[in-house]
Protein backbone atom coordinates (compact mmCIF):
# COMPACT_ATOMS: atom_id res chain seq x y z
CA UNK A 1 -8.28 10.48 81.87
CA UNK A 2 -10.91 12.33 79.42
CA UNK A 3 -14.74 11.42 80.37
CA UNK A 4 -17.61 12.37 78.47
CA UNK A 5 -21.26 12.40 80.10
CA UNK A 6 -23.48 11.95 77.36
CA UNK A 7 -26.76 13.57 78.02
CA UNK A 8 -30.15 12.76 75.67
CA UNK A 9 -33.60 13.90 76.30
CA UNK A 10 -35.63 13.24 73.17
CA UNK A 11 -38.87 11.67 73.54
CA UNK A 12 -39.30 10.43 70.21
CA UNK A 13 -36.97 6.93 70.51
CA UNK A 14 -35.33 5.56 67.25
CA UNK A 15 -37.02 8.37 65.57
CA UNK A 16 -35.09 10.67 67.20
CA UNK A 17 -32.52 13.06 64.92
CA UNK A 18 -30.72 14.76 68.30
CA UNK A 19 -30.38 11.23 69.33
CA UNK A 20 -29.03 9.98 66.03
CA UNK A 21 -26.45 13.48 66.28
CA UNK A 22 -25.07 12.84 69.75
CA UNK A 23 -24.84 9.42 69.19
CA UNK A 24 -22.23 10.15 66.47
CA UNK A 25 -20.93 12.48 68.30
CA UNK A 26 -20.10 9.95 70.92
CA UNK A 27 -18.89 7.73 68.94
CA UNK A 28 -16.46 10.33 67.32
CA UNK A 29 -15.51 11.37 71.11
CA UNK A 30 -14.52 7.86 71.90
CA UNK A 31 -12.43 7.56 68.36
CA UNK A 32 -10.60 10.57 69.05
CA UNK A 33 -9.98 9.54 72.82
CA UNK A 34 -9.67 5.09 73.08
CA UNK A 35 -8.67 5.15 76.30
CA UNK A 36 -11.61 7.57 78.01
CA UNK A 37 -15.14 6.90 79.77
CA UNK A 38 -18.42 7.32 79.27
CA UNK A 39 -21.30 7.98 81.27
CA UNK A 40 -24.52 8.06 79.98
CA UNK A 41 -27.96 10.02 81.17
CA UNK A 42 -31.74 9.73 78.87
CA UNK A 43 -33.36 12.43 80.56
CA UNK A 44 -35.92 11.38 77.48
CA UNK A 45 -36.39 7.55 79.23
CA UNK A 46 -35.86 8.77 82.81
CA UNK A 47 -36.94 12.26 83.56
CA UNK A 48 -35.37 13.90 86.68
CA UNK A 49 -38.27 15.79 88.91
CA UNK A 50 -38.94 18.81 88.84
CA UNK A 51 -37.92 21.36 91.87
CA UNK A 52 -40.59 21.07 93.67
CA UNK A 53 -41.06 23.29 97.26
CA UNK A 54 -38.65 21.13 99.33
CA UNK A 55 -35.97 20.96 96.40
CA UNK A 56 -36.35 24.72 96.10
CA UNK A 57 -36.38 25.22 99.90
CA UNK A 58 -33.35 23.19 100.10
CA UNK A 59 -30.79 25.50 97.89
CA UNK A 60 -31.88 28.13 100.64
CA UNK A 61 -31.24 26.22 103.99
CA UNK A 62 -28.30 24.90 105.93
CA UNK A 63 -27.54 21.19 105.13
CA UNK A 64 -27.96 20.16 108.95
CA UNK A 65 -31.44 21.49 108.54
CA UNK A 66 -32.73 19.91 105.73
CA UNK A 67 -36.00 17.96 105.90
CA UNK A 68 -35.58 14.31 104.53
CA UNK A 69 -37.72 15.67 101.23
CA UNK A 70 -35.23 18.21 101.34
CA UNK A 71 -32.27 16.49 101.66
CA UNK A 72 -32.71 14.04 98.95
CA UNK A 73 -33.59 16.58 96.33
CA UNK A 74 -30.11 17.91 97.15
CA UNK A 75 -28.16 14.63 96.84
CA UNK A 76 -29.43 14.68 94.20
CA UNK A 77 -28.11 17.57 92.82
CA UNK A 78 -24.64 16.67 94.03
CA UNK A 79 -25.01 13.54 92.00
CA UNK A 80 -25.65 15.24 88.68
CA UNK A 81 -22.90 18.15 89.31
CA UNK A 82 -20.57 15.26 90.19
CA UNK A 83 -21.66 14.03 86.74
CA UNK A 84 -20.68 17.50 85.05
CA UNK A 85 -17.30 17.72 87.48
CA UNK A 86 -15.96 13.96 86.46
CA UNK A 87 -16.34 15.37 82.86
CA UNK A 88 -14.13 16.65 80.33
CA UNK A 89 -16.76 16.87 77.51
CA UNK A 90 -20.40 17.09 78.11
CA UNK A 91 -22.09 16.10 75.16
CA UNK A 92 -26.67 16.81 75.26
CA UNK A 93 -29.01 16.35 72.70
CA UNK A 94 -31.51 18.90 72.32
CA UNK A 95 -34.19 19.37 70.69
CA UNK A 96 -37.01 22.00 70.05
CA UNK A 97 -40.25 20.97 71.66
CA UNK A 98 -42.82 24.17 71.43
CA UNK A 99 -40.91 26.49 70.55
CA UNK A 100 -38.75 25.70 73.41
CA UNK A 101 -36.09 23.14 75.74
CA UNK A 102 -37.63 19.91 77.02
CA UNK A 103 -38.88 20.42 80.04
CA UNK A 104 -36.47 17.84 81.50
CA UNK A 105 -33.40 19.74 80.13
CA UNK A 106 -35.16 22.55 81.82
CA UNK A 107 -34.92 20.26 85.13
CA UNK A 108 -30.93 19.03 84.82
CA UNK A 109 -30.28 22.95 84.50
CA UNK A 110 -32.42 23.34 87.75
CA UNK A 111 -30.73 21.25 89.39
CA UNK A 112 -27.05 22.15 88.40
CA UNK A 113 -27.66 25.49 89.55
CA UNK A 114 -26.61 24.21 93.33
CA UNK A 115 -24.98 26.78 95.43
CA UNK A 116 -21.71 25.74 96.82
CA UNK A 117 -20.82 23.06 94.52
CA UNK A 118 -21.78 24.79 90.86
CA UNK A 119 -21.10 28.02 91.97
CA UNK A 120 -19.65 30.86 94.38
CA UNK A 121 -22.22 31.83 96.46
CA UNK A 122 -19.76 34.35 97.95
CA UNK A 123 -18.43 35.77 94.34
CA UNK A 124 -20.88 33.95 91.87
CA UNK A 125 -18.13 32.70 90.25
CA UNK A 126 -19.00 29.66 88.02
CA UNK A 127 -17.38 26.25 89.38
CA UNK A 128 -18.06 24.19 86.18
CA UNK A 129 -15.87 25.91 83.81
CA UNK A 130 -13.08 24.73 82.20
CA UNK A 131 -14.52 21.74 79.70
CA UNK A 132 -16.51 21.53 76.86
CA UNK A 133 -19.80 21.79 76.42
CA UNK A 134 -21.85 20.63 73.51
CA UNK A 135 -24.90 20.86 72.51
CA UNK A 136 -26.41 19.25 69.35
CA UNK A 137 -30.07 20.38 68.47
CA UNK A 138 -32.67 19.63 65.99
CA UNK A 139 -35.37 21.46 64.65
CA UNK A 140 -38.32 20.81 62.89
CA UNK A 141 -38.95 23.57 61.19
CA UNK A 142 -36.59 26.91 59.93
CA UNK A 143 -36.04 29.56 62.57
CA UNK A 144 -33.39 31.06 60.76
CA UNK A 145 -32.91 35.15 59.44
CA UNK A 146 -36.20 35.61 56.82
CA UNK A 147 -37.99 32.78 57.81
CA UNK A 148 -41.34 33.64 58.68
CA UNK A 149 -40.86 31.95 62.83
CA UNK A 150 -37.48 33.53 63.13
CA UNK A 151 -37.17 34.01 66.80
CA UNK A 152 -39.20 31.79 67.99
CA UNK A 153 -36.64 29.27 68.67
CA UNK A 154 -35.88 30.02 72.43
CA UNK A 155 -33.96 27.04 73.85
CA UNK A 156 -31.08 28.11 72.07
CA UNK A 157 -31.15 31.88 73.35
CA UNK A 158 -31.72 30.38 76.79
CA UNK A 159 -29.41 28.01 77.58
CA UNK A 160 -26.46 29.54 78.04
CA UNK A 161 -28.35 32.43 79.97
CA UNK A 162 -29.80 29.16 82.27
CA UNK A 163 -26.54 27.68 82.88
CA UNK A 164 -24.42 30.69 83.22
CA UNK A 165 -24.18 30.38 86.76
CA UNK A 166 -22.18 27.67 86.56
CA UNK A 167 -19.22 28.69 84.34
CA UNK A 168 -20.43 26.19 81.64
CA UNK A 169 -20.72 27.66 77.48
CA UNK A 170 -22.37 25.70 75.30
CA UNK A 171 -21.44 25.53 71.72
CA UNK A 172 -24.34 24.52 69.43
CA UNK A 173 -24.39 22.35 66.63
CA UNK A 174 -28.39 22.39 64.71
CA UNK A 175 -30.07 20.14 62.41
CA UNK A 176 -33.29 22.30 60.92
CA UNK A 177 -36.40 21.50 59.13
CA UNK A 178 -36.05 17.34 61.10
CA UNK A 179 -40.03 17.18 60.29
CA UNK A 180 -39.59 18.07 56.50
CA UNK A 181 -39.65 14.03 55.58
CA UNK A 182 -42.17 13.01 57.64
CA UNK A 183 -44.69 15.71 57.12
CA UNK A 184 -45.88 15.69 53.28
CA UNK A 185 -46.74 19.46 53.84
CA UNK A 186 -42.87 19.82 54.48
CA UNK A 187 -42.11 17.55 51.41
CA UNK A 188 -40.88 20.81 49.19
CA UNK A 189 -38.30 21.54 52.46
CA UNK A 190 -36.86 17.94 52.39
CA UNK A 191 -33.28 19.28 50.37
CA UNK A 192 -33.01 22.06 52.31
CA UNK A 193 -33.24 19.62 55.91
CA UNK A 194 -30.75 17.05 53.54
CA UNK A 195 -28.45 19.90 53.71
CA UNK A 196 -29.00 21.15 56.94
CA UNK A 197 -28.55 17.64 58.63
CA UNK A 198 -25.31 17.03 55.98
CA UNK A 199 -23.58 20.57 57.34
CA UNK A 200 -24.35 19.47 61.55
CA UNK A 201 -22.81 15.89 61.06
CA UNK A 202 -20.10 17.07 59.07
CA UNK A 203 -19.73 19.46 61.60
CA UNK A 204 -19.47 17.12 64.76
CA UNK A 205 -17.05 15.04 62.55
CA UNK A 206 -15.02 18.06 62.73
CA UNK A 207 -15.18 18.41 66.41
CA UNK A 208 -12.29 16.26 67.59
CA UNK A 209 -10.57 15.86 64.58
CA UNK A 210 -6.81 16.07 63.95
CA UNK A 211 -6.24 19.36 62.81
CA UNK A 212 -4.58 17.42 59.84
CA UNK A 213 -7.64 15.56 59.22
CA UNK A 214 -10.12 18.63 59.97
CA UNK A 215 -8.22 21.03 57.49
């Protein structure tokens, strides 16, 4: 049976355009497949924590000698690559926060990168391969070729570097230029964020589409 985890992490609520993106995007998932399930993670609402010494510690010691502190930073671990392994899709909202990934997507990638479970230790073969990956992100300004902070987007550059261990590849769908109606120095960018916002939703409509329908 197709399952799609649904993944946000925006901190900005109803305000929110990655959540507004992967929410249709879920709802376009669950068109195209009636019969599958959903489960749902706000790592916006309900942060994971961070690796801290014992999580770290724990990737690097047997499981029969884990401290308690240890050993609970690794269940947990297993729980959220059991989240990724029950999936067919896995959808995640992302959005640029200084220049940068959320420090909480920052975390979920941490903690998916679990030897023995998300990948060979032995080989370094991936384990999570196989299903789609996602990833819808907004902007709020232009990072694009000319514009004068082109480059300085690096969540996009990095995530697939960050999760490559595990045999996931993201494919990314952007909104730019998110702040140009709320920020009346971005007023003059507002057509050019209409259009940008237009081209990503018309873009997840696309994603599980009939081909009919699509072409």
């Amino acid at each position: 049976m197709a399952h799609l985890l649904h993944i946000d992490s925006s901190i900005r609520g109803e305000h929110s355009v990655s959540r507004r993106l992967t929410a249709r995007a879920a709802a376009a998932w669950q068109a195209a497949h009636p019969g599958g399930t959903v489960t749902y993670r706000d790592l916006g609402k309900q942060p994971l924590p961070h690796l801290d010494e014992a999580g770290g510690l724990a990737r690097l010691t047997p499981l029969d000698q884990h401290t308690p502190a240890q050993r609970a930073s690794w269940e947990l671990s297993e729980q959220l690559v059991a989240e990724v392994q029950q999936a067919s899709t896995v959808l995640l909202g992302l959005p640029l926060y200084n220049y940068g990934a959320p420090s909480s997507v920052k975390t979920w990638v941490d903690h998916l990168i679990a030897p023995g479970i998300a990948f060979d230790p032995a080989t370094g073969a991936g384990l999570l391969g196989g299903r789609e990956f996602v990833v819808l992100m907004s902007r709020g300004g232009g990072y694009g070729p000319g514009t004068p902070r082109e480059g300085w987007d690096h969540a996009e550059p990095w995530l697939p570097h960050g999760i490559s261990q595990t045999g996931l590849e993201p494919t990314f769908i952007a909104a730019e230029l998110t702040l140009a109606p709320v920020m009346p120095a971005m007023a003059e960018l507002i057509p050019l964020h209409e259009q940008s916002l237009t081209a990503a939703e018309r873009s997840i409509d696309g994603l599980w589409a009939p081909a009919s329908a699509a072409a």
